[in-house]
PDB file of N, CA and C in Angstrom:
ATOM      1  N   UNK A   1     -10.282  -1.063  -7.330  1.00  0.00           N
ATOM      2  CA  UNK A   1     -10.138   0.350  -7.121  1.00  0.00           C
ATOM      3  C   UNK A   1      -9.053   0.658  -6.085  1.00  0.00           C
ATOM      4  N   UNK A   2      -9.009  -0.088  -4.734  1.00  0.00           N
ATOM      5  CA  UNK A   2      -8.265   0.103  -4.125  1.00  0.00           C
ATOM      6  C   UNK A   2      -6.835  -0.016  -4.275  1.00  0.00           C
ATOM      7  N   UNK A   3      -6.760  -1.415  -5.194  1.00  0.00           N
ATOM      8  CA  UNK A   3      -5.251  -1.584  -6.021  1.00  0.00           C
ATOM      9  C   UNK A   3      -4.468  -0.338  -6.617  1.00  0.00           C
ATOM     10  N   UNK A   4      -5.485  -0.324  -7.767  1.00  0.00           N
ATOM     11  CA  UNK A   4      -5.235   1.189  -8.435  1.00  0.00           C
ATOM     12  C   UNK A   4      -4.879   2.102  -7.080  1.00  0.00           C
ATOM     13  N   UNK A   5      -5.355   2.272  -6.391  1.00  0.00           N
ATOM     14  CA  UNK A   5      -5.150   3.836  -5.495  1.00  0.00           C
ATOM     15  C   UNK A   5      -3.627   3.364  -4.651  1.00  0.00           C
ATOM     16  N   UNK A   6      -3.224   2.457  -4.697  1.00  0.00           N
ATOM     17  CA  UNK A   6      -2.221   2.225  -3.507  1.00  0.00           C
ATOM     18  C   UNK A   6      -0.563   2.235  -4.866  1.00  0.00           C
ATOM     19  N   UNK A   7      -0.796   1.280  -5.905  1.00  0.00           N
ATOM     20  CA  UNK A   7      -0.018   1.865  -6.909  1.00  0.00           C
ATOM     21  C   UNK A   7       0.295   2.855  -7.606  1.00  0.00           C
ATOM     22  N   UNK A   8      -0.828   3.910  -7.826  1.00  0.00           N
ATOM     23  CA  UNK A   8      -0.551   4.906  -7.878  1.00  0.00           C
ATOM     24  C   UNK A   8      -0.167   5.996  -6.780  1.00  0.00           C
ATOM     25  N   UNK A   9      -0.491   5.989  -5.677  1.00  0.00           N
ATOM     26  CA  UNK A   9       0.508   6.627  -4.840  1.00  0.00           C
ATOM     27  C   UNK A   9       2.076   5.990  -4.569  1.00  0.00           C
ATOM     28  N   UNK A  10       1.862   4.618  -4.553  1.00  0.00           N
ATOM     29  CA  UNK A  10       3.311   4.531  -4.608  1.00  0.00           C
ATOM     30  C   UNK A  10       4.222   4.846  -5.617  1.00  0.00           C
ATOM     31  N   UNK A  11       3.945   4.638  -6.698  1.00  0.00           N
ATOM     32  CA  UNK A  11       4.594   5.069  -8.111  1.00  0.00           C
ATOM     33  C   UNK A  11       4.744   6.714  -7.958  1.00  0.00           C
ATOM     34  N   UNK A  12       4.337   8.002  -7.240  1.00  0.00           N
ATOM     35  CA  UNK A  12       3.840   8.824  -6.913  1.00  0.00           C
ATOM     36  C   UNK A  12       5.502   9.398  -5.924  1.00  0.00           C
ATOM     37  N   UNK A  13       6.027   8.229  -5.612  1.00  0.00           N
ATOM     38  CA  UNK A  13       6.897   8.474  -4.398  1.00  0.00           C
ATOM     39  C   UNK A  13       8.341   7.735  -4.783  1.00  0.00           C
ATOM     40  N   UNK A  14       8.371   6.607  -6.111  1.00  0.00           N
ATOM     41  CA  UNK A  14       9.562   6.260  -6.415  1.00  0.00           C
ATOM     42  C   UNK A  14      10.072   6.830  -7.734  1.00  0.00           C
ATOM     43  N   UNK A  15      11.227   6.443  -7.541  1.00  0.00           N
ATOM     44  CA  UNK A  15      12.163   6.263  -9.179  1.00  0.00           C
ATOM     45  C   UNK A  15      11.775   5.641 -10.492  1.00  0.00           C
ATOM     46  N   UNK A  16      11.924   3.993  -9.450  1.00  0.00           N
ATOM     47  CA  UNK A  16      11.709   3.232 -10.677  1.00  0.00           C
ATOM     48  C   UNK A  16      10.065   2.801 -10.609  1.00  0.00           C
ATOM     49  N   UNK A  17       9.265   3.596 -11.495  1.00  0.00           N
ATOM     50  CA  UNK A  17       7.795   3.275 -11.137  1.00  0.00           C
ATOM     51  C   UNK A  17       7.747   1.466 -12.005  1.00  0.00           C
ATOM     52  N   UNK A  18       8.451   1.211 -12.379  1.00  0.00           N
ATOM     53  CA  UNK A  18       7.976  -0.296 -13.229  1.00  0.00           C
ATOM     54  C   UNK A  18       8.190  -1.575 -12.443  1.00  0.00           C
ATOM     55  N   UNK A  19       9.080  -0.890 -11.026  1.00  0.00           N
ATOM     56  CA  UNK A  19       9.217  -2.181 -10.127  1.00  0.00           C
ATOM     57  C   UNK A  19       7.898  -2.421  -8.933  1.00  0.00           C
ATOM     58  N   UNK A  20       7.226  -1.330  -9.121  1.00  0.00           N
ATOM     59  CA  UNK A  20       6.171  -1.264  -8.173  1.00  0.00           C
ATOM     60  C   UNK A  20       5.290  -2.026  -8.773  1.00  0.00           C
ATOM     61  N   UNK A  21       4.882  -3.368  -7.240  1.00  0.00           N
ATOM     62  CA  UNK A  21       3.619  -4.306  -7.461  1.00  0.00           C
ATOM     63  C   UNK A  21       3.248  -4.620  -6.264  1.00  0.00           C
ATOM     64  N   UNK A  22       2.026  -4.648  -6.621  1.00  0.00           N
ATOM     65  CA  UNK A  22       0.693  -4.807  -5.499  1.00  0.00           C
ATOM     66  C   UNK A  22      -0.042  -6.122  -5.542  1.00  0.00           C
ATOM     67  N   UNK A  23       0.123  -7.165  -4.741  1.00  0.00           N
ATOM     68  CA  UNK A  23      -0.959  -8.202  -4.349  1.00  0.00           C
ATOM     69  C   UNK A  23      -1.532  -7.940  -3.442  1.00  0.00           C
ATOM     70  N   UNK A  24      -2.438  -9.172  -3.844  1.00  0.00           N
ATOM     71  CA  UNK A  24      -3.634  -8.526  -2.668  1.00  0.00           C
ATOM     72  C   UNK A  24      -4.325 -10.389  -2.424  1.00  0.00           C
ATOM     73  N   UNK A  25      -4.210 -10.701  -0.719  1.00  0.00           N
ATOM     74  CA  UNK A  25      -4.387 -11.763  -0.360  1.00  0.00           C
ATOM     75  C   UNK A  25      -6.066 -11.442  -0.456  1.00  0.00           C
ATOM     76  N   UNK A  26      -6.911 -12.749  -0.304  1.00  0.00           N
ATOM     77  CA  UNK A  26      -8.195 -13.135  -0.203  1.00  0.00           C
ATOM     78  C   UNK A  26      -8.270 -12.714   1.431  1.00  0.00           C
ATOM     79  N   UNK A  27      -9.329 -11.814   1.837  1.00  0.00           N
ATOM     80  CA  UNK A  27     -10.422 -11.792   2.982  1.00  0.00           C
ATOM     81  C   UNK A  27      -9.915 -12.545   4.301  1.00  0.00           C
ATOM     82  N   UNK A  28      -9.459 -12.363   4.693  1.00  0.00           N
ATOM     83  CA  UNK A  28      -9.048 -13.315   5.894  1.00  0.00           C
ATOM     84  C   UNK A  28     -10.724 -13.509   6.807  1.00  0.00           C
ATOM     85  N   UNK A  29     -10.755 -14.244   7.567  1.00  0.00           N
ATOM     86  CA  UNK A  29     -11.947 -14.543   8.769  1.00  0.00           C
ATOM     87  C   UNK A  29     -12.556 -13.028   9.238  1.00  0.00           C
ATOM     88  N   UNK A  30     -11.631 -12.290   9.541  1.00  0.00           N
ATOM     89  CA  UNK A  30     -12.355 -11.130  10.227  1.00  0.00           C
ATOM     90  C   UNK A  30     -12.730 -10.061   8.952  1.00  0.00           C
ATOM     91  N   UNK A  31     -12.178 -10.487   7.631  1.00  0.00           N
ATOM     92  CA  UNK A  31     -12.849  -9.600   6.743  1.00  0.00           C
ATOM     93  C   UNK A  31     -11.369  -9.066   6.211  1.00  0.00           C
ATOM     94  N   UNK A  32     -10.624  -8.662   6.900  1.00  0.00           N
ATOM     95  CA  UNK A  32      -9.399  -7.902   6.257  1.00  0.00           C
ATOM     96  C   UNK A  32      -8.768  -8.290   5.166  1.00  0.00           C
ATOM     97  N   UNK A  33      -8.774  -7.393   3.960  1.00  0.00           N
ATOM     98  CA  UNK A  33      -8.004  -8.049   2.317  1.00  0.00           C
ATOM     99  C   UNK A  33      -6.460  -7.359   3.038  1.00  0.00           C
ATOM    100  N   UNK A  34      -5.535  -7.860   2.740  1.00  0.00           N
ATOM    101  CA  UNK A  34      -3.737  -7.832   2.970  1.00  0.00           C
ATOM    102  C   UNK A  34      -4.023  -7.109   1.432  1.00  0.00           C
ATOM    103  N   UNK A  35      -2.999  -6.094   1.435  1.00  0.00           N
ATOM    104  CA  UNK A  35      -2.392  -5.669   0.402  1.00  0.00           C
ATOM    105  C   UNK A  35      -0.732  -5.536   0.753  1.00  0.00           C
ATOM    106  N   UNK A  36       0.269  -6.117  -0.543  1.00  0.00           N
ATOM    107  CA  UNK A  36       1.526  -6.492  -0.226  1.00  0.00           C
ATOM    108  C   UNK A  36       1.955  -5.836  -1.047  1.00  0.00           C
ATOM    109  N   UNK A  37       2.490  -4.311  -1.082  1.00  0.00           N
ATOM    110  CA  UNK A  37       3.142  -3.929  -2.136  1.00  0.00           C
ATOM    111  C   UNK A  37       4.749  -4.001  -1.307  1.00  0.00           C
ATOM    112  N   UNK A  38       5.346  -4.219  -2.939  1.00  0.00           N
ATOM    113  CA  UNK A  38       6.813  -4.650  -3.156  1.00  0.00           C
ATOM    114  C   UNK A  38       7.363  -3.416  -4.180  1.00  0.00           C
ATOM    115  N   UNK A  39       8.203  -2.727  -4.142  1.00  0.00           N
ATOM    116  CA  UNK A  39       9.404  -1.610  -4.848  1.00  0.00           C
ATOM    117  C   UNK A  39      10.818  -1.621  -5.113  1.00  0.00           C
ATOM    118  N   UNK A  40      11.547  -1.167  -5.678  1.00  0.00           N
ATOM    119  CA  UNK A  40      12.967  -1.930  -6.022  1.00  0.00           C
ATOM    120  C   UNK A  40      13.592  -1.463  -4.375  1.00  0.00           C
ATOM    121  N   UNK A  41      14.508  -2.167  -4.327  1.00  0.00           N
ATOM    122  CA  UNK A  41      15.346  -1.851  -2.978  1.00  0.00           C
ATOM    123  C   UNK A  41      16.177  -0.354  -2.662  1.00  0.00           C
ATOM    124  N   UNK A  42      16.104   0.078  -3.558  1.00  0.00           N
ATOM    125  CA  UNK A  42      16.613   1.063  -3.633  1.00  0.00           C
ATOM    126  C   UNK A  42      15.389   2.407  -3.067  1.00  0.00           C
ATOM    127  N   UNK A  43      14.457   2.205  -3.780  1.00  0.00           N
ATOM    128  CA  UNK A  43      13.559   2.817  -3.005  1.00  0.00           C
ATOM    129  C   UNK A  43      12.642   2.704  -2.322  1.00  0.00           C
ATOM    130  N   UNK A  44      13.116   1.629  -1.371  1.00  0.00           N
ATOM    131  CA  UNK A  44      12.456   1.016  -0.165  1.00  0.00           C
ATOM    132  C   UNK A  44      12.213   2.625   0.992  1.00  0.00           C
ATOM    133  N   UNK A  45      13.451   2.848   1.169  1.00  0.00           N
ATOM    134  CA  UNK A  45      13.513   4.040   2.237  1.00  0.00           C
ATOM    135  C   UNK A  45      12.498   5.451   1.779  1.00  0.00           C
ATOM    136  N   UNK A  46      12.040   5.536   0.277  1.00  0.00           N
ATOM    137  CA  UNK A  46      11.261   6.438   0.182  1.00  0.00           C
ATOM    138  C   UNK A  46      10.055   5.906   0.488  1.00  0.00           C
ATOM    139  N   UNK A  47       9.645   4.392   0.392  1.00  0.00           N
ATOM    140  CA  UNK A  47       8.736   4.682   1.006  1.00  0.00           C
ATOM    141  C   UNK A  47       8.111   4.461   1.796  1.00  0.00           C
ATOM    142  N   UNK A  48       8.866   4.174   2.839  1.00  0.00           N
ATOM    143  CA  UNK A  48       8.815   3.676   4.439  1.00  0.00           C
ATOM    144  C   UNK A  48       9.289   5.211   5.121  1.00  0.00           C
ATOM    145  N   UNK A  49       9.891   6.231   4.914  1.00  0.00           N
ATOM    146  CA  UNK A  49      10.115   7.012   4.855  1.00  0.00           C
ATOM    147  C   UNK A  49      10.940   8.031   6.504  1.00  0.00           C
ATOM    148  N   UNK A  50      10.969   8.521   6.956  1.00  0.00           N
ATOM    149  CA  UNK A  50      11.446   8.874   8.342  1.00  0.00           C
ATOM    150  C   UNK A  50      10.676   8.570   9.240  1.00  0.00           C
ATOM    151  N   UNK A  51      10.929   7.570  10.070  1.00  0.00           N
ATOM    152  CA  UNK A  51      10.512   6.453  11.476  1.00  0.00           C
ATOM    153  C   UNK A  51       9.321   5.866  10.662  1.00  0.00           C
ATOM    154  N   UNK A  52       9.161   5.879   9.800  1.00  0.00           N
ATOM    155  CA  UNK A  52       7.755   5.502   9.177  1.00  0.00           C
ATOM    156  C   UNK A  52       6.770   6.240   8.493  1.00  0.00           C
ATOM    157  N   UNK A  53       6.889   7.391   8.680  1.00  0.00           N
ATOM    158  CA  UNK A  53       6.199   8.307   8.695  1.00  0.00           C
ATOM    159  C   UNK A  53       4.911   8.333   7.264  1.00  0.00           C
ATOM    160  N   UNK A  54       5.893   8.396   5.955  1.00  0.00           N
ATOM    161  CA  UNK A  54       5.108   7.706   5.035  1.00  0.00           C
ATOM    162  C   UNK A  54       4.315   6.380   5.104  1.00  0.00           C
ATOM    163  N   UNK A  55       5.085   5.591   5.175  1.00  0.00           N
ATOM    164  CA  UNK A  55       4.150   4.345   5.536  1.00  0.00           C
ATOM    165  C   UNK A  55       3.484   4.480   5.737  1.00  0.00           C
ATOM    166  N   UNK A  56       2.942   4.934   7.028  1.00  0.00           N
ATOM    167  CA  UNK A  56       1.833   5.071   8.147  1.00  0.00           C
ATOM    168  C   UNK A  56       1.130   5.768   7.148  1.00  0.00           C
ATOM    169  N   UNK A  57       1.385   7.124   6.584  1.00  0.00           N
ATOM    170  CA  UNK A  57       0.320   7.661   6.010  1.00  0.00           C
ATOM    171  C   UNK A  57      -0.688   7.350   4.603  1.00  0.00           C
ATOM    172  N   UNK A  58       0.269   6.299   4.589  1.00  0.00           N
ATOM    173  CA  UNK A  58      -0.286   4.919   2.813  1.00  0.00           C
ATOM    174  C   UNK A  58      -1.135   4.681   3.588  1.00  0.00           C
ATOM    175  N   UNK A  59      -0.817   3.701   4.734  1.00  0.00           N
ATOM    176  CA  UNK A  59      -1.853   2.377   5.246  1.00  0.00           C
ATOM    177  C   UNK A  59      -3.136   3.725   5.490  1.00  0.00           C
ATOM    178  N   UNK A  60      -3.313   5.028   6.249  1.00  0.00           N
ATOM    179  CA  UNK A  60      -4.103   5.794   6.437  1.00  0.00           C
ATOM    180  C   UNK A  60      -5.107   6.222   5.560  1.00  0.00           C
ATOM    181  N   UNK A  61      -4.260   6.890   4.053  1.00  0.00           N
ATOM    182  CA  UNK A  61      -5.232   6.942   3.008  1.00  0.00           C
ATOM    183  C   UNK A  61      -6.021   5.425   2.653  1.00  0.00           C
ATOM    184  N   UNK A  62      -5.214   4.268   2.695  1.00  0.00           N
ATOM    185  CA  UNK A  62      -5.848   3.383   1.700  1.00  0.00           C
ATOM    186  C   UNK A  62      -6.861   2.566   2.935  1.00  0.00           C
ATOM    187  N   UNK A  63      -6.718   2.737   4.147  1.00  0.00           N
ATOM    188  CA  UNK A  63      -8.786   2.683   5.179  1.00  0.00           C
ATOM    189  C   UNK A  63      -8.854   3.341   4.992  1.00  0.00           C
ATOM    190  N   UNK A  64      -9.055   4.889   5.340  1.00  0.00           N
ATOM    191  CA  UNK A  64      -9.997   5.955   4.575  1.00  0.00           C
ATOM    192  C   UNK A  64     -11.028   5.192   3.362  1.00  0.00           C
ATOM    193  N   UNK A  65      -9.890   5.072   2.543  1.00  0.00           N
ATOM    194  CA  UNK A  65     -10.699   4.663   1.077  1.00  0.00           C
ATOM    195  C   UNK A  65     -10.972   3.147   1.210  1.00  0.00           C
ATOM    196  N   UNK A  66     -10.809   2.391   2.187  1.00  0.00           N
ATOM    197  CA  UNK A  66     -11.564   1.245   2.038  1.00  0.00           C
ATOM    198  C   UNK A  66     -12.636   1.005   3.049  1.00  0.00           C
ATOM    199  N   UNK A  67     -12.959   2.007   4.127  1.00  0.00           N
ATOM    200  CA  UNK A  67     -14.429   2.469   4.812  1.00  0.00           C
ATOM    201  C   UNK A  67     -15.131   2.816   3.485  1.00  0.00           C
ATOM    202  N   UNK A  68     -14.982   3.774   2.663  1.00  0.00           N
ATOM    203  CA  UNK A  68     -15.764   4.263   2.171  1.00  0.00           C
ATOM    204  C   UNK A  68     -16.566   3.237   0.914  1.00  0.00           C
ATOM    205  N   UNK A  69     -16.066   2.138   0.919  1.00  0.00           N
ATOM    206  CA  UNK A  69     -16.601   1.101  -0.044  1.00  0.00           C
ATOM    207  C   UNK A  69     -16.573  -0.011   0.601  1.00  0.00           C
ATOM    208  N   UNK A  70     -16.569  -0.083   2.151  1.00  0.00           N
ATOM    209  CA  UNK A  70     -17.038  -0.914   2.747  1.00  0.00           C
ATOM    210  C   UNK A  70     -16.171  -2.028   3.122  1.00  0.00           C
ATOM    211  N   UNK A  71     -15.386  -2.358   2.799  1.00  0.00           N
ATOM    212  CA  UNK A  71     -13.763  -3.086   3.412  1.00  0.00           C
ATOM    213  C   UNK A  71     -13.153  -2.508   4.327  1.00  0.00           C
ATOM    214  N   UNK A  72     -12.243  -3.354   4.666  1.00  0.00           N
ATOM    215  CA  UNK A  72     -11.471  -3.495   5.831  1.00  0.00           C
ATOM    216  C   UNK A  72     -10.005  -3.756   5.232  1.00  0.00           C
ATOM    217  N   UNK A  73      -9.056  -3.076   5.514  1.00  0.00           N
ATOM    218  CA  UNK A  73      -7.504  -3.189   4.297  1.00  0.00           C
ATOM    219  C   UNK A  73      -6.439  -3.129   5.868  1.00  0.00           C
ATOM    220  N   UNK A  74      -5.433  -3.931   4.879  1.00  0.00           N
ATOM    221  CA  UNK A  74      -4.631  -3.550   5.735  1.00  0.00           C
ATOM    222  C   UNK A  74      -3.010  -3.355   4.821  1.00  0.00           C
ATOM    223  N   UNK A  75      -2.312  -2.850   5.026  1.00  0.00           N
ATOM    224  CA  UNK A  75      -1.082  -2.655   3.797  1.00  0.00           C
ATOM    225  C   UNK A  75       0.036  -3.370   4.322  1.00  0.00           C
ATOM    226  N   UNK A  76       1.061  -3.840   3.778  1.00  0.00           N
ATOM    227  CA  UNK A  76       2.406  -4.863   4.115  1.00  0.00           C
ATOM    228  C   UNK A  76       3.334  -4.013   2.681  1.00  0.00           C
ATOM    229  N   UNK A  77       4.164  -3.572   3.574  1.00  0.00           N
ATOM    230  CA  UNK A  77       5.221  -3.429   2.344  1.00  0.00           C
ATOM    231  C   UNK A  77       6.168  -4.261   2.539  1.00  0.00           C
ATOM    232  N   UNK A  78       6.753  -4.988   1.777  1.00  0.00           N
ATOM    233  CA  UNK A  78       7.536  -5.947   1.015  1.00  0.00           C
ATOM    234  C   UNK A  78       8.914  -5.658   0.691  1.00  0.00           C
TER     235      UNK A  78
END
């Protein structure tokens, strides 16, 4: 579920929606799943966005939505 929610906002914010992909590492010790989404280079800057600003607000929605089902997330863009 969480996959789904982080690809579809990113696809949400680029060009080329077919370069957008999402892994997702195994649980580390303290519980945290890594999510690694990757986008063409070109629209890297949309979505890292001014000083970060987007960014920050991905990694924000996607804890929101991973309190609410009980995980611990953390986002890496690529």
């Amino acid at each position: 579920m969480l996959k789904e929610l982080l690809v579809t906002l990113a696809q949400g914010l680029v060009e080329d929606k077919e370069a957008v992909r999402v892994t997702v590492d195994a649980p580390n010790d303290e519980g945290t799943t890594v999510y690694h989404l990757s986008v063409a280079e070109e629209d890297m800057g949309r979505v890292i966005g001014k000083q970060g600003r987007i960014a920050k607000a991905l990694r924000v929605v996607m804890r929101a939505a991973a309190v609410r089902v009980g995980e611990k997330v953390m986002v890496e863009i690529d």
